[in-house]
Structures are given as structure tokens and as C-alpha cells.
C-alpha atoms as a PDB file:
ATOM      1  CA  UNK A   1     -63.883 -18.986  46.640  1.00  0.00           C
ATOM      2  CA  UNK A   2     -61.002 -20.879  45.439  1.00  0.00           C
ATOM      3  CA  UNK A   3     -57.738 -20.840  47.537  1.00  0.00           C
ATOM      4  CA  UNK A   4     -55.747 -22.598  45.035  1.00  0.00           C
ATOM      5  CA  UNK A   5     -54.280 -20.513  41.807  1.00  0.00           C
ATOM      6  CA  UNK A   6     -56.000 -20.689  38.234  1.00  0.00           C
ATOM      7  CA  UNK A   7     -56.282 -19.966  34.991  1.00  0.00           C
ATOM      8  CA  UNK A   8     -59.158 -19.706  32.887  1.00  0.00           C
ATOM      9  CA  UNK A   9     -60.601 -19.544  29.407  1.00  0.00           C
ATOM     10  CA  UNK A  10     -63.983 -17.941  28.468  1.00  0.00           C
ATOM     11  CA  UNK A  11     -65.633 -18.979  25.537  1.00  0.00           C
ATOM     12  CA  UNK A  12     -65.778 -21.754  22.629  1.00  0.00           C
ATOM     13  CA  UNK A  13     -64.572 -24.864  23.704  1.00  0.00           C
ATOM     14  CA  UNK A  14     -63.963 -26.312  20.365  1.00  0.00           C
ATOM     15  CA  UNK A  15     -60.631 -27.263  18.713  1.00  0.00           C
ATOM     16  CA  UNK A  16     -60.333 -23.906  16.680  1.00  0.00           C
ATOM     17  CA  UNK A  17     -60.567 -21.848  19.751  1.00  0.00           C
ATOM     18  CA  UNK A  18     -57.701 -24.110  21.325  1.00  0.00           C
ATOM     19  CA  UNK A  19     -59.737 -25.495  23.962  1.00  0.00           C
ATOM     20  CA  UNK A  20     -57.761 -28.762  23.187  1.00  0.00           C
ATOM     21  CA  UNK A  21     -54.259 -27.400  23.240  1.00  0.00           C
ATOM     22  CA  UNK A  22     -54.769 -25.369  26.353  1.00  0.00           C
ATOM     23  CA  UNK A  23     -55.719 -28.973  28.404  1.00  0.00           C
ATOM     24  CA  UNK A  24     -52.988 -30.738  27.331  1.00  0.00           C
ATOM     25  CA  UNK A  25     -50.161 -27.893  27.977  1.00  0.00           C
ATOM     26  CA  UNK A  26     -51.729 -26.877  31.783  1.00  0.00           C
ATOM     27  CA  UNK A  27     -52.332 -31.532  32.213  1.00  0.00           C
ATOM     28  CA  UNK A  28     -47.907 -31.396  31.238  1.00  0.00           C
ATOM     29  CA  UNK A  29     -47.409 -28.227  33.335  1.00  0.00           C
ATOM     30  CA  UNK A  30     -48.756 -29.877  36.520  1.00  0.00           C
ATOM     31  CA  UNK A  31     -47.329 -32.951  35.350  1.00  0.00           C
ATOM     32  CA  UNK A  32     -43.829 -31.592  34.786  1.00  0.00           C
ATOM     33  CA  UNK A  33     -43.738 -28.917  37.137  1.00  0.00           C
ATOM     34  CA  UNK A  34     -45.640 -29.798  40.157  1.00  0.00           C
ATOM     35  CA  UNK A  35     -47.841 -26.640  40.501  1.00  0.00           C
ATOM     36  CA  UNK A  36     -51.123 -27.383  41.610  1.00  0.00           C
ATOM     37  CA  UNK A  37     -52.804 -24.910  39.348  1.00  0.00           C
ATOM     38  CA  UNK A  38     -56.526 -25.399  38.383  1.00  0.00           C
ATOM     39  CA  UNK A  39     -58.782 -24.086  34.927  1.00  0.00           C
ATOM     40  CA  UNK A  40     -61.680 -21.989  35.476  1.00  0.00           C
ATOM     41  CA  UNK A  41     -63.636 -22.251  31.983  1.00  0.00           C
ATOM     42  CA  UNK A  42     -66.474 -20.235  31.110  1.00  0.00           C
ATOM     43  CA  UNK A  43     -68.756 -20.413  28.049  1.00  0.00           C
ATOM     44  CA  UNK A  44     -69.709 -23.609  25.981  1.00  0.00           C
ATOM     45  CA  UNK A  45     -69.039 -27.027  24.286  1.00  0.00           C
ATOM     46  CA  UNK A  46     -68.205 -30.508  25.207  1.00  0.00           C
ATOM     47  CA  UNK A  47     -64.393 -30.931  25.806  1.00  0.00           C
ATOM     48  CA  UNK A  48     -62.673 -34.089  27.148  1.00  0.00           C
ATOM     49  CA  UNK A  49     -59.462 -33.009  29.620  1.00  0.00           C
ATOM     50  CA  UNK A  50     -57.048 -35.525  30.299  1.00  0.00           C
ATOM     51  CA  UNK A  51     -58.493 -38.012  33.280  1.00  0.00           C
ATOM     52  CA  UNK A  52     -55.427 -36.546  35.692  1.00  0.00           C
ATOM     53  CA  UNK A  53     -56.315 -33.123  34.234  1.00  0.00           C
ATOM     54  CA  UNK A  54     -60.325 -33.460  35.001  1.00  0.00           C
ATOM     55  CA  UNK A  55     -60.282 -33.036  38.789  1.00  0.00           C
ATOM     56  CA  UNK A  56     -58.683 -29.810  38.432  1.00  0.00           C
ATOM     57  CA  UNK A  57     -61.093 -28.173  36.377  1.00  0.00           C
ATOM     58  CA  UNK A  58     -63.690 -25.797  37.472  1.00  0.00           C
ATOM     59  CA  UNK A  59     -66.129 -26.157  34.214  1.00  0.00           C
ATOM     60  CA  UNK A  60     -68.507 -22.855  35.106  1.00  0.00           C
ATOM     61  CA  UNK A  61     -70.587 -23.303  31.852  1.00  0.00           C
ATOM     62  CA  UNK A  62     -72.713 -20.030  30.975  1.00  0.00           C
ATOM     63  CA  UNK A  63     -72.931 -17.293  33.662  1.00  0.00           C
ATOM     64  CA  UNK A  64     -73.737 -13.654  34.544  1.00  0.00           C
ATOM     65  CA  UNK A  65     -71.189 -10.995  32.967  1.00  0.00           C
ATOM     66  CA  UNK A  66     -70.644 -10.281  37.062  1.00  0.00           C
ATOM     67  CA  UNK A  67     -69.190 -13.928  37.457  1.00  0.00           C
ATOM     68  CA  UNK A  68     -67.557 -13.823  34.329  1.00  0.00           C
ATOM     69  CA  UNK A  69     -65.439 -10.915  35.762  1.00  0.00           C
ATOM     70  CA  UNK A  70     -65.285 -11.930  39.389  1.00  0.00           C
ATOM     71  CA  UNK A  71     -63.631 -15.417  37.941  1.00  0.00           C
ATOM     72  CA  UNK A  72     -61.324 -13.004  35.819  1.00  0.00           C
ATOM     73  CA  UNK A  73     -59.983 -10.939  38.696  1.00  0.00           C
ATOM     74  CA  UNK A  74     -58.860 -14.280  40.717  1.00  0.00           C
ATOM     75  CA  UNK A  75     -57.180 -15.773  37.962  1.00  0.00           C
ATOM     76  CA  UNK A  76     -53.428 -15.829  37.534  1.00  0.00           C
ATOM     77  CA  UNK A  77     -54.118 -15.229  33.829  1.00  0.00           C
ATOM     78  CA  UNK A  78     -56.374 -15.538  31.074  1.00  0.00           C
ATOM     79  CA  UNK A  79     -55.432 -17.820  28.619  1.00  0.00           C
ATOM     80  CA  UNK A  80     -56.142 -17.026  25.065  1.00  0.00           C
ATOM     81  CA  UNK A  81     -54.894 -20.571  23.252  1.00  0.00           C
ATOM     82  CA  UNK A  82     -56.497 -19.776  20.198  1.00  0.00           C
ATOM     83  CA  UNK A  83     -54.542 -19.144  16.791  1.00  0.00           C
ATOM     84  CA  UNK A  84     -57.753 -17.414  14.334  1.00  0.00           C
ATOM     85  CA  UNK A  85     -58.585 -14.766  16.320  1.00  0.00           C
ATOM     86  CA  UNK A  86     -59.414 -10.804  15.566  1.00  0.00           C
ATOM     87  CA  UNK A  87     -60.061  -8.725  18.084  1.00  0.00           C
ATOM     88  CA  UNK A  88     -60.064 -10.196  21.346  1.00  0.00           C
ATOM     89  CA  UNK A  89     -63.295  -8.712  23.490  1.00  0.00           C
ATOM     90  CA  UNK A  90     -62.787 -11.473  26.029  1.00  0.00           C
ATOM     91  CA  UNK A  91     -59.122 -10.562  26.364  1.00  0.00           C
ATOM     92  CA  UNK A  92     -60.342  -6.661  27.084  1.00  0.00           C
ATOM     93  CA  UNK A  93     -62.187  -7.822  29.641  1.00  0.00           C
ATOM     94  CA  UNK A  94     -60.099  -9.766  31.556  1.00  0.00           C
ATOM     95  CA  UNK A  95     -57.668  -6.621  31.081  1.00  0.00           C
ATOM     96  CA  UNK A  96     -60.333  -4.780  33.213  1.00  0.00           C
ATOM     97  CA  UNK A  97     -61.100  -7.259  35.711  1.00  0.00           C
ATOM     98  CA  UNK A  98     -57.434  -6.759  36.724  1.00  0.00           C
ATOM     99  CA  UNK A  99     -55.834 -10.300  35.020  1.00  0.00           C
ATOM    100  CA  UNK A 100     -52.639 -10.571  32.735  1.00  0.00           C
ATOM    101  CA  UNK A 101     -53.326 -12.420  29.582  1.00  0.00           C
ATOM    102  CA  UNK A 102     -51.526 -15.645  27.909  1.00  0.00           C
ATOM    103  CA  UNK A 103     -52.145 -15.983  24.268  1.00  0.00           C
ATOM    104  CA  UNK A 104     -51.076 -18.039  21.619  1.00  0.00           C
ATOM    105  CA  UNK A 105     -48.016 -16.439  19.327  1.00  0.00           C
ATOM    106  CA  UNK A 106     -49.684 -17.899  16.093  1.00  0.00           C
ATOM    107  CA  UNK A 107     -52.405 -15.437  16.032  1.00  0.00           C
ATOM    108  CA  UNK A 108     -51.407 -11.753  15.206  1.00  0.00           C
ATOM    109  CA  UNK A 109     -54.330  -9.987  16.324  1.00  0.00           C
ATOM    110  CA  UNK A 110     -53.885 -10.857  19.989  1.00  0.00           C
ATOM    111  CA  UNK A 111     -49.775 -10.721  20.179  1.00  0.00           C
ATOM    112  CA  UNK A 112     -50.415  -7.527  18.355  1.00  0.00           C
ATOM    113  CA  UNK A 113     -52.756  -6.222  21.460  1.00  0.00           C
ATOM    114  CA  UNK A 114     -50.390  -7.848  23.911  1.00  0.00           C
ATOM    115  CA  UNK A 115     -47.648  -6.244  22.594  1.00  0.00           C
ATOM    116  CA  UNK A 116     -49.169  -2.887  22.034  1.00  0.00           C
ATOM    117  CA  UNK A 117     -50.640  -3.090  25.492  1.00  0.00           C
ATOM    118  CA  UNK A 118     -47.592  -4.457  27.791  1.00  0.00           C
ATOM    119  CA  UNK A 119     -50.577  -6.657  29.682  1.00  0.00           C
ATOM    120  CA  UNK A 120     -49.405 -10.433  28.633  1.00  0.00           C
ATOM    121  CA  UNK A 121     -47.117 -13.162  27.480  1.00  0.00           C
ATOM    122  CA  UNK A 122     -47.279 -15.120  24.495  1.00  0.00           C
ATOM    123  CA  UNK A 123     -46.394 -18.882  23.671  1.00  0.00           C
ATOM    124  CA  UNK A 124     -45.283 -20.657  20.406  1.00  0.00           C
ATOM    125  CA  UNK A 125     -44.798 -24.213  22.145  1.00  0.00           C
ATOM    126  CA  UNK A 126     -45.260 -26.208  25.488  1.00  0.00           C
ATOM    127  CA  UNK A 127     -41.633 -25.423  26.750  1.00  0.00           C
ATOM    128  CA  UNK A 128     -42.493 -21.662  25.771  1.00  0.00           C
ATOM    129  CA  UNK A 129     -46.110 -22.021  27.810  1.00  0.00           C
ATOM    130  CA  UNK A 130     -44.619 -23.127  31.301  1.00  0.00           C
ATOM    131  CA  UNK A 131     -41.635 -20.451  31.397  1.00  0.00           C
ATOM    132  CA  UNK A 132     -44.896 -18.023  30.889  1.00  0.00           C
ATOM    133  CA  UNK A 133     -47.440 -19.553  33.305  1.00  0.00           C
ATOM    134  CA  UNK A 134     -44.307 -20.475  35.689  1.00  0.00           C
ATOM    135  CA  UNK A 135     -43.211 -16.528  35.549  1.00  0.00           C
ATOM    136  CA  UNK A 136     -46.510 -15.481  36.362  1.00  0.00           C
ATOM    137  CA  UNK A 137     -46.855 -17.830  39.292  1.00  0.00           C
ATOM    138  CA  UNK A 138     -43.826 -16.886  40.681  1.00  0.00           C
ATOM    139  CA  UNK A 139     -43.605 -13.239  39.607  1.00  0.00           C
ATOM    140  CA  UNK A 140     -46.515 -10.985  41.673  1.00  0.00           C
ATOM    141  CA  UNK A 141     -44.850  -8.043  40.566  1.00  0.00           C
ATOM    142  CA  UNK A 142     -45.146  -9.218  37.033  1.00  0.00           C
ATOM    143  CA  UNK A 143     -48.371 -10.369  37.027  1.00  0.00           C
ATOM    144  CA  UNK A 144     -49.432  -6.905  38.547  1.00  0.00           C
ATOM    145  CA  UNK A 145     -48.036  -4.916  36.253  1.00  0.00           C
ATOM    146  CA  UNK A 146     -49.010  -6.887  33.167  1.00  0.00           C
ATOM    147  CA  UNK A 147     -52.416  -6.398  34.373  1.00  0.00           C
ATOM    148  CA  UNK A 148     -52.034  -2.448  35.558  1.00  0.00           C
ATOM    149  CA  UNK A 149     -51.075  -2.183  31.831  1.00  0.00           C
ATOM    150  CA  UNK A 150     -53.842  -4.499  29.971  1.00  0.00           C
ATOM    151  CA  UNK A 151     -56.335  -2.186  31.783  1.00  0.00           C
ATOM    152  CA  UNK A 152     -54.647   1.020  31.026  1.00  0.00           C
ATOM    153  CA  UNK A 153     -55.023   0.009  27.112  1.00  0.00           C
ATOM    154  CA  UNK A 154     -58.080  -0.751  27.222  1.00  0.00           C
ATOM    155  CA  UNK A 155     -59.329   2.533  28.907  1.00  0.00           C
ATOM    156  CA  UNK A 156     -57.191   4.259  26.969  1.00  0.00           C
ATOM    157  CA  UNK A 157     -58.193   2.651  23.457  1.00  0.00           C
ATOM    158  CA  UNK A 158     -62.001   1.425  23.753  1.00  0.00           C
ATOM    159  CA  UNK A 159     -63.802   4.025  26.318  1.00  0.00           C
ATOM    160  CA  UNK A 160     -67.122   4.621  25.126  1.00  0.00           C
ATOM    161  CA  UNK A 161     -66.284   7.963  24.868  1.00  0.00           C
ATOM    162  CA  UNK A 162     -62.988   6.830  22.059  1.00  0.00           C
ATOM    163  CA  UNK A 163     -64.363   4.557  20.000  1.00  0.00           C
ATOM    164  CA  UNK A 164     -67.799   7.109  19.472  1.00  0.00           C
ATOM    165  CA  UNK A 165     -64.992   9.729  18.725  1.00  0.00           C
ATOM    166  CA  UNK A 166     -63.086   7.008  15.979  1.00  0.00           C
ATOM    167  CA  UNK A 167     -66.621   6.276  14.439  1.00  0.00           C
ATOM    168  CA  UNK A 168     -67.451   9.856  13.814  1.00  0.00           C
ATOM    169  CA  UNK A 169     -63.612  10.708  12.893  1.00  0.00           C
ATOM    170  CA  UNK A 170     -64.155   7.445  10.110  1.00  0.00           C
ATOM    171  CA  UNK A 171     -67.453   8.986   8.948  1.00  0.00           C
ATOM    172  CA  UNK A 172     -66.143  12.421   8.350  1.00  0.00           C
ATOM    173  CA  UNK A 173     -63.520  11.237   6.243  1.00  0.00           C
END
């Protein structure tokens, strides 16, 4: 139901998942730029935004896998802001709710699927965060086709039917 555009985050809210990071660079974005653009979070753990930053957050807390996805679909992107992650499963699934993904540049595994993919942006630093978020704002064509691409991989690359296939392939060699 929300009118106005977001981001969100699904999971940990703890420093190592980059909960912390991601509420100060989206409190500067609105600062610097203006945008009124709101976080959906999903998932668990205490976190404390920034007071001018706390009005514009839609804390969801646990819920179904269906409202996990719905929230996906709406969003501009899904930020990743975490820099120890392996393989992304959230980031999969926000590739086949239809969302473009954001992720941090320190952490290989999810440039790597990004890149591999062609469904989202990466970020090293703040300046490097608003060109992305402000180019996805901006850019429905973008967005779109980030996304079109995200969910291609994915059903491409982790079908039921593929991964069985890799698992068997493994276990015959």
C-alpha cells in the first residue's frame, strides 16, 4: 500500500549484515538529495536509524514468505549492504519478485552474482550509493531491465529442475 518509493532489506539487522551502514547512506541520500524515499525492512534485531531517518522506515519485523515477496516487487531495489556474504538466497528472491538489487562492492559473492546476472548495481562508498539509488529512481527502464535480468539468472541457474541436475552431475564425478 505504499505510494511513496522504497527500498528494503530482509534479514539480520546487526552491524555485520550492514544494517548500520545502509541507515546512514539512505538518512544522507534524503538529506543530500531530497528524495523522499522510505526502507521497508524485513527480518530481525534491534537497530537505531537516525531520529530524521526513523519516520521513514517501515520496520515489518517477521512475516509470511507471501509478504516478504509482495514488499520485494514494490521496492525500487533491494539493498544488500552487507560485505561477508556467500550466496545471497535473499538476493534470488528479490530477483524473482521482479526488484533490481544494490549490494555492497566489498563482498565478492554478491558483485560476482550481480555481475554474472546483469540484475544490480554495486557501491564502494556513499557518493557511489546515491549515483546508484538516484539512477534507479530516475531510470524505469533501468530498473526494469536490471530486474528482467536478476530473474532470468535465477531461473536459469537455480530451477529445481538445475540444481537436482548439478547435484547428481557432482555425485557422478
Amino acid at each position: 500500500g505504499l505510494t511513496t518509493p522504497y527500498i528494503i532489506y530482509c534479514g539480520r539487522r546487526e552491524p555485520l549484515k550492514g544494517t548500520p551502514l545502509l541507515l546512514d547512506y539512505l538518512n544522507a541520500y534524503r538529506s543530500r538529495t531530497g528524495q523522499d524515499v522510505k526502507l521497508a525492512l524485513t527480518g530481525s534485531g534491534e537497530f537505531t536509524p537516525p531520529k530524521a531517518l526513523a519516520p521513514h522506515i517501515l520496520d515489518l519485523g517477521f512475516v509470511s514468505e507471501t509478504e516478504k515477496h509482495d514488499a520485494m516487487a514494490g521496492a525500487l531495489a533491494f539493498v544488500h549492504p552487507s560485505q561477508l556474504e556467500s550466496l545471497g538466497i535473499v538476493l534470488l528472491e528479490a530477483w524473482l519478485a521482479g526488484t533490481p538489487a544494490l549490494v555492497h562492492s566489498e563482498s565478492p559473492v554478491l558483485v560476482d552474482q550481480c555481475r554474472r546476472s546483469g540484475g544490480g548495481l554495486w557501491f564502494r562508498s556513499y557518493a557511489e550509493f546515491e549515483e546508484c539509488l538516484t539512477r534507479l529512481q530516475e531510470n524505469d527502464t533501468l530498473r526494469q531491465c536490471l530486474a528482467n535480468q536478476g530473474r532470468q539468472f535465477v531461473l536459469g541457474n537455480y530451477s529445481p529442475d538445475i540444481v537436482r541436475r548439478r547435484f547428481e552431475d557432482a555425485l557422478k564425478r
